[in-house]
N, C-alpha and C. Protein backbone atom coordinates (compact mmCIF):
# COMPACT_ATOMS: atom_id res chain seq x y z
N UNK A 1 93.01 50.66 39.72
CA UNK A 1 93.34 49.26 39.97
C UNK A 1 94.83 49.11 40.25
N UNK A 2 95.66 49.66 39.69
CA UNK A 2 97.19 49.67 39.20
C UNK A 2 97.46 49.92 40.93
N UNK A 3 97.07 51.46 41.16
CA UNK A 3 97.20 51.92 42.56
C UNK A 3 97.14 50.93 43.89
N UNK A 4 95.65 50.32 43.76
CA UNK A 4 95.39 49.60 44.68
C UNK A 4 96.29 48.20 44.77
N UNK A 5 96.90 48.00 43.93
CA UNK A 5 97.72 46.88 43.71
C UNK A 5 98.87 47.15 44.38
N UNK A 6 99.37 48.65 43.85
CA UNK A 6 100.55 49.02 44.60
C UNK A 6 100.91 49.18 46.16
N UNK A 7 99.30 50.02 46.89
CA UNK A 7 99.33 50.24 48.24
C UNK A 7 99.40 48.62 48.75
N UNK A 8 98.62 47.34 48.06
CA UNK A 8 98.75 46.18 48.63
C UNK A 8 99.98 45.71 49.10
N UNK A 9 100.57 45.97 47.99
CA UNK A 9 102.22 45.18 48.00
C UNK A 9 103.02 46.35 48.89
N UNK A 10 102.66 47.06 49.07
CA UNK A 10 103.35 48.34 50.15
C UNK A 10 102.92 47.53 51.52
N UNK A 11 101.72 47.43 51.93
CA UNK A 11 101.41 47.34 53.07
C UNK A 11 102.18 46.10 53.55
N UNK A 12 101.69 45.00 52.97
CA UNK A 12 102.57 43.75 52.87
C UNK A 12 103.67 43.79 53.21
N UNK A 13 104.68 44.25 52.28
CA UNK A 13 106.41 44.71 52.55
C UNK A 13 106.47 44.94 53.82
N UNK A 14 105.61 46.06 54.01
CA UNK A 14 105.94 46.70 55.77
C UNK A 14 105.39 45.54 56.66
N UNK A 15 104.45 45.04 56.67
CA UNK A 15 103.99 44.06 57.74
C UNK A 15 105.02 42.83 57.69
N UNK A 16 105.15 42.29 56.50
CA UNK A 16 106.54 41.45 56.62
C UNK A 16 107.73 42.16 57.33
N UNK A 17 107.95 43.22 57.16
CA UNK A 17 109.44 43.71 57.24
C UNK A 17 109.33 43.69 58.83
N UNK A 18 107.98 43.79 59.26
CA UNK A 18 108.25 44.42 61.35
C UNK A 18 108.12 42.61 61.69
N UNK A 19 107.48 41.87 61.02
CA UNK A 19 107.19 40.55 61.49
C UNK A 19 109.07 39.77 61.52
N UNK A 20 109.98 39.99 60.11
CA UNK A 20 111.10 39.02 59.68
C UNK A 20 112.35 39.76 59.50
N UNK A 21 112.24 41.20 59.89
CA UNK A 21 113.30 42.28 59.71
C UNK A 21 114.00 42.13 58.24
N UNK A 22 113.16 41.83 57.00
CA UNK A 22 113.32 42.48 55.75
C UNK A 22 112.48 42.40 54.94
N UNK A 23 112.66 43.35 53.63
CA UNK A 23 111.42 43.46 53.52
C UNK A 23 112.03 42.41 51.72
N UNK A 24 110.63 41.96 51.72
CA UNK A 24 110.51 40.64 50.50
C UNK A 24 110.11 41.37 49.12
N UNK A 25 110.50 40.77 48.27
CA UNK A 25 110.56 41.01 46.97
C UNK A 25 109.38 40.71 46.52
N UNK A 26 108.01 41.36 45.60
CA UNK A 26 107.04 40.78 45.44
C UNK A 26 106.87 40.90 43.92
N UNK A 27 106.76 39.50 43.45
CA UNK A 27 106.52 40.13 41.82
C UNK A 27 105.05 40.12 41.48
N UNK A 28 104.55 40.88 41.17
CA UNK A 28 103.35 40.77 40.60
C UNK A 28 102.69 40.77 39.14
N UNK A 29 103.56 40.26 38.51
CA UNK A 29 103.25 39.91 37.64
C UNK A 29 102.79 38.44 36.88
N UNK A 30 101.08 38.24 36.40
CA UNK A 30 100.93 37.50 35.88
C UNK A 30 100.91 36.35 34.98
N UNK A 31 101.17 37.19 34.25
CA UNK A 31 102.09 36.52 32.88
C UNK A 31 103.39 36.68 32.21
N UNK A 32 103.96 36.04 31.92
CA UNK A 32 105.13 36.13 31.32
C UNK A 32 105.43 36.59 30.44
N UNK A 33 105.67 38.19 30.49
CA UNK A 33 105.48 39.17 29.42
C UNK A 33 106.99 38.86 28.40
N UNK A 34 107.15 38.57 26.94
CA UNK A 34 108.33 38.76 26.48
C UNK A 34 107.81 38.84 24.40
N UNK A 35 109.02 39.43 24.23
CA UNK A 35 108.70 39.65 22.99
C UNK A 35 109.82 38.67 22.34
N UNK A 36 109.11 38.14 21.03
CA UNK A 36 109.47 36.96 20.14
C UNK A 36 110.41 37.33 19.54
N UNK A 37 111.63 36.47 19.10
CA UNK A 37 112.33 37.20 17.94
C UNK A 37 111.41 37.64 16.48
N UNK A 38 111.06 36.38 15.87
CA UNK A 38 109.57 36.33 15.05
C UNK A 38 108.30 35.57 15.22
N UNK A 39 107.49 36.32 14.34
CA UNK A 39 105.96 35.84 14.69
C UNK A 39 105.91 34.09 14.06
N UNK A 40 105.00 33.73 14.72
CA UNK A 40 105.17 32.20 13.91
C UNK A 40 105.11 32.28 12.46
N UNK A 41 104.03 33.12 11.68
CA UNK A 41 103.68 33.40 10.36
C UNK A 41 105.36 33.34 9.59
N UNK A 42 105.92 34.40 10.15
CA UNK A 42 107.43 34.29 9.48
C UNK A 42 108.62 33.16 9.86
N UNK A 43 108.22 32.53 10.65
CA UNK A 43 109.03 30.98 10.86
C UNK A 43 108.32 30.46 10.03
N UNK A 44 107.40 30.14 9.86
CA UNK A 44 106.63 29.38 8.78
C UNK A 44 107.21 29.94 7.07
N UNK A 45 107.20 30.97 7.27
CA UNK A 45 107.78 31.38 5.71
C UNK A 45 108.55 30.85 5.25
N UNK A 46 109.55 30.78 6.56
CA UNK A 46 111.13 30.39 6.29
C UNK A 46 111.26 28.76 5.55
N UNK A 47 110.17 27.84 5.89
CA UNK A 47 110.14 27.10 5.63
C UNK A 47 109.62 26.06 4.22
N UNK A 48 108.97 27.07 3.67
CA UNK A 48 108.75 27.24 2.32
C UNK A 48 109.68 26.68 1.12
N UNK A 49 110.72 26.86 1.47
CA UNK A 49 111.11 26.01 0.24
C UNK A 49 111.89 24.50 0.42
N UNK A 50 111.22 24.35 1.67
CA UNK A 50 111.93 22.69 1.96
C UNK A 50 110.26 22.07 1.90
N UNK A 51 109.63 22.85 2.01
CA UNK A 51 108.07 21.44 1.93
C UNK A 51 107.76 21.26 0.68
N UNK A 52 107.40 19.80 1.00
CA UNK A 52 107.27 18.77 -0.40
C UNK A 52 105.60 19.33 -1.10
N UNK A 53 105.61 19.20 -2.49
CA UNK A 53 104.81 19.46 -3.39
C UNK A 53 104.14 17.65 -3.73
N UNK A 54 102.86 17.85 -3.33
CA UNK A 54 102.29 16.82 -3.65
C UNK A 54 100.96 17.12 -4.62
N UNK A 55 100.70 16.08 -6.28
CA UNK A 55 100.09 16.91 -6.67
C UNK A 55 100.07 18.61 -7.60
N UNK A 56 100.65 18.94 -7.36
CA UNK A 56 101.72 20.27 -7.86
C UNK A 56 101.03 21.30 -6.73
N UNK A 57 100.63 20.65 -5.82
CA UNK A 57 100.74 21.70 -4.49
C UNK A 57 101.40 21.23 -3.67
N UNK A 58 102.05 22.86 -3.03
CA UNK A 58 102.99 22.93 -1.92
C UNK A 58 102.00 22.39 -0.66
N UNK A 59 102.77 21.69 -0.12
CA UNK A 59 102.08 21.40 1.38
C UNK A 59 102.58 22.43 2.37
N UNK A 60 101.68 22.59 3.59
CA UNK A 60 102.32 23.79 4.40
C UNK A 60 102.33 23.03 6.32
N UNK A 61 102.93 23.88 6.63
CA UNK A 61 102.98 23.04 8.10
C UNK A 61 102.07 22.28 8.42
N UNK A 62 101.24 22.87 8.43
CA UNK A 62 99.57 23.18 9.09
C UNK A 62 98.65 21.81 8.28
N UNK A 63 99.38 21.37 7.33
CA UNK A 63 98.43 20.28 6.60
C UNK A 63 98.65 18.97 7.71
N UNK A 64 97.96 17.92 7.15
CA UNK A 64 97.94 16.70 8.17
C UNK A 64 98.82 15.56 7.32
N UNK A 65 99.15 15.85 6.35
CA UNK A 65 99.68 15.00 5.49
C UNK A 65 100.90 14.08 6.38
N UNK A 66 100.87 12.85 6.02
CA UNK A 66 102.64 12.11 7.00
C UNK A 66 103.35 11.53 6.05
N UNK A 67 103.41 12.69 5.58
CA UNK A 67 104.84 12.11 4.58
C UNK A 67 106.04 11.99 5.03
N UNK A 68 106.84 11.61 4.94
CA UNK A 68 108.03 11.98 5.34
C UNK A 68 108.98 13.52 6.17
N UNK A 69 108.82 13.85 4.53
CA UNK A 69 109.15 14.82 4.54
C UNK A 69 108.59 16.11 5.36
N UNK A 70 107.33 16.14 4.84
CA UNK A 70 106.67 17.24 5.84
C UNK A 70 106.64 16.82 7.37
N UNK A 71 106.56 15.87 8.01
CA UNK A 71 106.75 15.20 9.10
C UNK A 71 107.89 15.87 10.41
N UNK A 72 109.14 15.61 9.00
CA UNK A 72 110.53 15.66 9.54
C UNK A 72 110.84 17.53 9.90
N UNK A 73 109.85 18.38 8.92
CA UNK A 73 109.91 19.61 8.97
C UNK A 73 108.76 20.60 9.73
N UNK A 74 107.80 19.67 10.42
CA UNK A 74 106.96 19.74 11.60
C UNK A 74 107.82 19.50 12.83
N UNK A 75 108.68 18.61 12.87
CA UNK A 75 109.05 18.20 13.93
C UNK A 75 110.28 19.55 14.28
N UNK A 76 110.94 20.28 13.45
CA UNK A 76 111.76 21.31 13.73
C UNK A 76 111.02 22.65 13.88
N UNK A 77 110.60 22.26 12.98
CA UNK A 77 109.36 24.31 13.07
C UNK A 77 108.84 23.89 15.10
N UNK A 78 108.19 22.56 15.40
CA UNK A 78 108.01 22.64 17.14
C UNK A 78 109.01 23.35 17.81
N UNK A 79 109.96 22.39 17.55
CA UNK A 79 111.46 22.41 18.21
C UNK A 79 111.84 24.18 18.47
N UNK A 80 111.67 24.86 16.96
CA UNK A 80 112.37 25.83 17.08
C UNK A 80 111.61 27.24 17.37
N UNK A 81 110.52 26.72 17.19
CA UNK A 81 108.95 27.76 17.63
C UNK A 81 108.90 27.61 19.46
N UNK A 82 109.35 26.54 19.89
CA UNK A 82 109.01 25.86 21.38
C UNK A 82 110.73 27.00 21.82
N UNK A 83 111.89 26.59 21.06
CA UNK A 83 113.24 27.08 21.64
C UNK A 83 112.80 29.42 21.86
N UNK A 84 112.26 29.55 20.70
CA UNK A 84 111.76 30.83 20.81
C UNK A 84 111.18 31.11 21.83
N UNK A 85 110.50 30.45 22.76
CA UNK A 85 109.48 30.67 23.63
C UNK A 85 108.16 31.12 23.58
N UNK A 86 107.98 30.06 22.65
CA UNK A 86 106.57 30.27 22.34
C UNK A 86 105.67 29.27 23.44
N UNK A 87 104.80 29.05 23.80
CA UNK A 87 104.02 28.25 24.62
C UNK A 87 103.57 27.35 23.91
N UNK A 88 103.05 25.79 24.50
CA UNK A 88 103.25 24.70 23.67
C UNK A 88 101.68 25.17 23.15
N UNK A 89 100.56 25.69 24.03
CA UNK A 89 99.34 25.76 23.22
C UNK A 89 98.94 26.93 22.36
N UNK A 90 100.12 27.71 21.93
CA UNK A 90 100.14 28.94 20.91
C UNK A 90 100.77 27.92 19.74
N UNK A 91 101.49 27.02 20.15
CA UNK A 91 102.53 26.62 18.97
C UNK A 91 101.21 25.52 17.87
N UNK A 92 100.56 25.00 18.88
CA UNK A 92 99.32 23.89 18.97
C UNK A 92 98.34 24.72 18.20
N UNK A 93 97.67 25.98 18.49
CA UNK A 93 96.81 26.31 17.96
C UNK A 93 97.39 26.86 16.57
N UNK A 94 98.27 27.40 16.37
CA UNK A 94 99.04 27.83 14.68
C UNK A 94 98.85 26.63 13.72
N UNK A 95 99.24 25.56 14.44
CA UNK A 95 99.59 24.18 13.65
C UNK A 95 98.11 23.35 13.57
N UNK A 96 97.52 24.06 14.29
CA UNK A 96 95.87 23.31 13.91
C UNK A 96 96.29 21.65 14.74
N UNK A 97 97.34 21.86 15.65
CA UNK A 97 97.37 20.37 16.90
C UNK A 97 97.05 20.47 18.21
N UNK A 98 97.13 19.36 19.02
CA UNK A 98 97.01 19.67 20.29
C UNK A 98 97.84 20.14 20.75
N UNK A 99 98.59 20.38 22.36
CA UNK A 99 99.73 20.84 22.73
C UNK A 99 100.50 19.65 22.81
N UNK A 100 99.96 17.88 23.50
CA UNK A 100 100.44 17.55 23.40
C UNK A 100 101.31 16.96 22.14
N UNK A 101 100.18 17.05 21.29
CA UNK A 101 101.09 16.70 19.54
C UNK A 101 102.56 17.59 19.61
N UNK A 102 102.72 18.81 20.02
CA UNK A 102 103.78 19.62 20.06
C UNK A 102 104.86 19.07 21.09
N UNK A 103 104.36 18.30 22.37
CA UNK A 103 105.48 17.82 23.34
C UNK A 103 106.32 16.71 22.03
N UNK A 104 105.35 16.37 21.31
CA UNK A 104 105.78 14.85 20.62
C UNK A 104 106.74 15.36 19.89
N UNK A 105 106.35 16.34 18.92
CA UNK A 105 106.60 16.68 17.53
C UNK A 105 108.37 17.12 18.34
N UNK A 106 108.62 17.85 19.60
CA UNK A 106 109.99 18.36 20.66
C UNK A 106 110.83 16.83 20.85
N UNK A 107 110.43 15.89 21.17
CA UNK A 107 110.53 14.95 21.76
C UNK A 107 111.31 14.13 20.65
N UNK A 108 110.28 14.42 19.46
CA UNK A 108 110.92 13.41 18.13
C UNK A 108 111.76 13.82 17.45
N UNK A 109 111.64 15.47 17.57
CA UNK A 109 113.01 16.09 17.11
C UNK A 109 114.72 15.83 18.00
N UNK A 110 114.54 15.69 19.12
CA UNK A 110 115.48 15.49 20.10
C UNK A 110 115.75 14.08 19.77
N UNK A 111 115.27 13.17 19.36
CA UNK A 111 115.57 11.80 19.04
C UNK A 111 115.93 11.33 17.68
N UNK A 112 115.39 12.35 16.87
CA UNK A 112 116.12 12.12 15.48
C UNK A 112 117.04 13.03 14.92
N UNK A 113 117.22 14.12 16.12
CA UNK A 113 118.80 14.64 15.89
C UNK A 113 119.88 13.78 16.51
N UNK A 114 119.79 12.34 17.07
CA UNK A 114 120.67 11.65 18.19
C UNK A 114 120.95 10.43 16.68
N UNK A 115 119.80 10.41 15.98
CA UNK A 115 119.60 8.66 15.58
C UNK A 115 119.87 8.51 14.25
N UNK A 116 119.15 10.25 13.27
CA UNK A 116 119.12 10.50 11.66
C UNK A 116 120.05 11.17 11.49
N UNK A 117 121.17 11.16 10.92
CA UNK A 117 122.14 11.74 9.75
C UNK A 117 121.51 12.45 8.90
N UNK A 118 120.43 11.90 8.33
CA UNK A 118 120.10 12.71 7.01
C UNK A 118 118.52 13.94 7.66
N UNK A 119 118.19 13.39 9.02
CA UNK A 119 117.47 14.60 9.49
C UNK A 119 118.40 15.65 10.33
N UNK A 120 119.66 15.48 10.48
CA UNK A 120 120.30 16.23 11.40
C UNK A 120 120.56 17.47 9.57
N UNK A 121 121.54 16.59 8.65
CA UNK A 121 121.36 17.77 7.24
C UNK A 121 120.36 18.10 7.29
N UNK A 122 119.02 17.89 7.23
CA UNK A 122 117.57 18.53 7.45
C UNK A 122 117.70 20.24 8.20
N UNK A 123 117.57 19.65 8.71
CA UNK A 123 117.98 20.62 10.07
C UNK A 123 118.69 21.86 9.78
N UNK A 124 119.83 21.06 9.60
CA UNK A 124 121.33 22.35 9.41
C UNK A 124 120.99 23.05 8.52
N UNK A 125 120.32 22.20 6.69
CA UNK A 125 119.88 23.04 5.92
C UNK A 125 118.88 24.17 6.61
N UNK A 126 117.71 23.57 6.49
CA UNK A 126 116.99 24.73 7.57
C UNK A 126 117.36 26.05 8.27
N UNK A 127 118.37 25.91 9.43
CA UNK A 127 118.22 26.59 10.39
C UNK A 127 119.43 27.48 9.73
N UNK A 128 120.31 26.73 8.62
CA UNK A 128 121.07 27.85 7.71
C UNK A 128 120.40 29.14 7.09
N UNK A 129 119.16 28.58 6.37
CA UNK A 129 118.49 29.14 5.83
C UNK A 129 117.70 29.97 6.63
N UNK A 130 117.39 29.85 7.88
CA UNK A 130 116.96 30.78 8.34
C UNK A 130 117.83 32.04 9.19
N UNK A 131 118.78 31.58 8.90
CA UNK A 131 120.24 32.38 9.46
C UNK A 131 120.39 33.23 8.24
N UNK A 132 120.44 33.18 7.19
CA UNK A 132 120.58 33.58 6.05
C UNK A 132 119.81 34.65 5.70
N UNK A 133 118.41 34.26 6.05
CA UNK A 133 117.60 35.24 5.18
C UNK A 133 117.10 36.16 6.95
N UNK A 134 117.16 35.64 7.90
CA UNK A 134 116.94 36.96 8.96
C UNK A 134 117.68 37.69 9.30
N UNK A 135 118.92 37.28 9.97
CA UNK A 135 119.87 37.85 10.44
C UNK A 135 120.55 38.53 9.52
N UNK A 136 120.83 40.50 9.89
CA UNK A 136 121.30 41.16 8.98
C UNK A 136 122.78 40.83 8.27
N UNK A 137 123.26 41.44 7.11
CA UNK A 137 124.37 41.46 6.97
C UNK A 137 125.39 41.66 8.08
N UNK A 138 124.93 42.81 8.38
CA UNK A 138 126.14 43.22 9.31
C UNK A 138 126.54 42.13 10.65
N UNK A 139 125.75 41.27 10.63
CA UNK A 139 125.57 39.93 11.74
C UNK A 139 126.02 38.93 11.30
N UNK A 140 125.91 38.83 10.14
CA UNK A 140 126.87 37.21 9.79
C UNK A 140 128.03 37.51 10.16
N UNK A 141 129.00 38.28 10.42
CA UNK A 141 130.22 37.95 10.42
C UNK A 141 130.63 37.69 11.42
N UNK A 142 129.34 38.55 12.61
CA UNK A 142 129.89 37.48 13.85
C UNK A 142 129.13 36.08 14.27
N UNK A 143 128.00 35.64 13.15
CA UNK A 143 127.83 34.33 13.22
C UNK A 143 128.73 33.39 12.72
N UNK A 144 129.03 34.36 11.71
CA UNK A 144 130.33 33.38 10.99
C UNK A 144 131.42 32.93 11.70
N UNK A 145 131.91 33.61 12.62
CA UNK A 145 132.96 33.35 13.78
C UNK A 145 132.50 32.51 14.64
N UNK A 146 131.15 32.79 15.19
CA UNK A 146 130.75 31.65 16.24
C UNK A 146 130.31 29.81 15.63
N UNK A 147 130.33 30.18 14.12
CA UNK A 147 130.18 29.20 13.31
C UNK A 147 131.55 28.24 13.41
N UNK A 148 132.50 29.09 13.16
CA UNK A 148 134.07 28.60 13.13
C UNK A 148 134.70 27.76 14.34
N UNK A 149 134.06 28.51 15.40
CA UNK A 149 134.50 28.00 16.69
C UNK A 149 133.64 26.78 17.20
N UNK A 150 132.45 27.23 16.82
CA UNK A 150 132.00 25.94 16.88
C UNK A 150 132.32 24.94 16.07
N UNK A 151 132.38 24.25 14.83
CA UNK A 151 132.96 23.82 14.15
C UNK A 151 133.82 23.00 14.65
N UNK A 152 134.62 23.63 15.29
CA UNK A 152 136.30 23.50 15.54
C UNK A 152 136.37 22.24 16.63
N UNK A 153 135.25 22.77 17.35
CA UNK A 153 134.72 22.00 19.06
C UNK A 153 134.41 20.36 18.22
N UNK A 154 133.91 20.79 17.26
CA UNK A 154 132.89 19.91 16.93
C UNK A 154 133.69 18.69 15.82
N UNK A 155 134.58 18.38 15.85
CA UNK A 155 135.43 18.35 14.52
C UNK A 155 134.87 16.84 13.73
N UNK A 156 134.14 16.06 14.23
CA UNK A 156 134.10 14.34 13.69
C UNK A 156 132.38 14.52 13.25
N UNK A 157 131.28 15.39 14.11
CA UNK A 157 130.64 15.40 13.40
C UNK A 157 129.46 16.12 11.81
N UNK A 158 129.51 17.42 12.21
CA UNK A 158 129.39 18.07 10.99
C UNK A 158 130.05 18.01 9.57
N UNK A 159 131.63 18.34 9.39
CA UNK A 159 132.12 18.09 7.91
C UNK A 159 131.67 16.79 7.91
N UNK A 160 131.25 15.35 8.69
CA UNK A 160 131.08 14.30 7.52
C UNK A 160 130.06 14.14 7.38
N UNK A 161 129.47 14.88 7.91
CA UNK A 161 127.66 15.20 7.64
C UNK A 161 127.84 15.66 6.32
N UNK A 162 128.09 16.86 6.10
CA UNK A 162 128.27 17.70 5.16
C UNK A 162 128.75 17.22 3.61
N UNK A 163 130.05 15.97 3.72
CA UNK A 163 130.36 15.78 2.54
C UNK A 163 129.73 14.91 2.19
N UNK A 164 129.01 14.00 3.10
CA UNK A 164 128.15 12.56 2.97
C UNK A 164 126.98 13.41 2.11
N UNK A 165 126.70 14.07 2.63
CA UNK A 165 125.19 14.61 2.26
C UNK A 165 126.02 15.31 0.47
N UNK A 166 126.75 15.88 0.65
CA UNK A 166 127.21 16.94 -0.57
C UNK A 166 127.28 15.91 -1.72
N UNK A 167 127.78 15.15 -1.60
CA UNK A 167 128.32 14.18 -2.93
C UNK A 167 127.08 13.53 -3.15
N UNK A 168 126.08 13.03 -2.37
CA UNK A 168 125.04 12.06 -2.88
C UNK A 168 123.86 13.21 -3.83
């Protein structure tokens, strides 16, 4: 099969090339082959100790519950499962939603990082924590630098995120 695929795109090339005097680039590839940083299972892990206990059970992504809280931490696990390149109906079928629930869940995250203060700390906690526990030692220090510089860019809104949130 592989073969016959190959002589195709051979013959092609050449019949283009005598028809337009060059010969065209053909990709043949179907799908969009790429490998994840992590599997969803371990983004989901990561998230474990920010979901709310209702009952004296932990709630997990995947529940339907609209609390707040779990809500606000659906709406980033999309965000950051969707930024990975995951496809919206892989992200949909993990979460037991549709795909479009996942455009929403992207959509509402992008609007309540513009609107919430206290979901943007959400967030930062989060995506700290997942900086923390994946990325090796030997890697923080150059996150830590790109942390700094960013920072720096950034100067009016993070620290008053940070102390607003720290003192309450």
């Amino acid at each position: 099969m592989q073969s016959e695929k190959v002589k195709m795109i051979q013959e092609f090339q050449e019949k283009f090339n005598e028809k337009f005097g060059y010969f065209p680039v053909v990709v043949a590839a179907r799908k969009k082959e790429s490998a994840y940083i992590m599997s969803l299972d371990e983004l989901e892990s990561y998230f474990e100790p920010f979901l709310p206990k209702r009952f004296n059970k932990t709630l997990s992504i995947k529940d339907r519950g609209r609390y707040r809280e779990l809500v606000d931490l659906r709406f980033i696990f999309g965000y950051l499962a969707r930024a990975m390149g995951y496809p919206l109906v892989t992200i949909g079928e993990y979460t037991e939603k549709h795909h479009s629930s996942i455009i929403h869940h992207i959509e509402a995250f992008k609007n309540m990082m513009e609107t919430s203060d206290s979901f943007r700390y959400l967030y930062i906690k989060v995506f700290n924590h997942i900086k923390e526990k994946y990325i090796p030692y030997d890697e923080l220090s150059a996150m830590a630098y790109f942390n700094k510089v960013w920072n720096e860019s950034q100067p009016g809104v993070l620290p008053r995120l940070f102390n607003e949130q720290d003192q309450a």
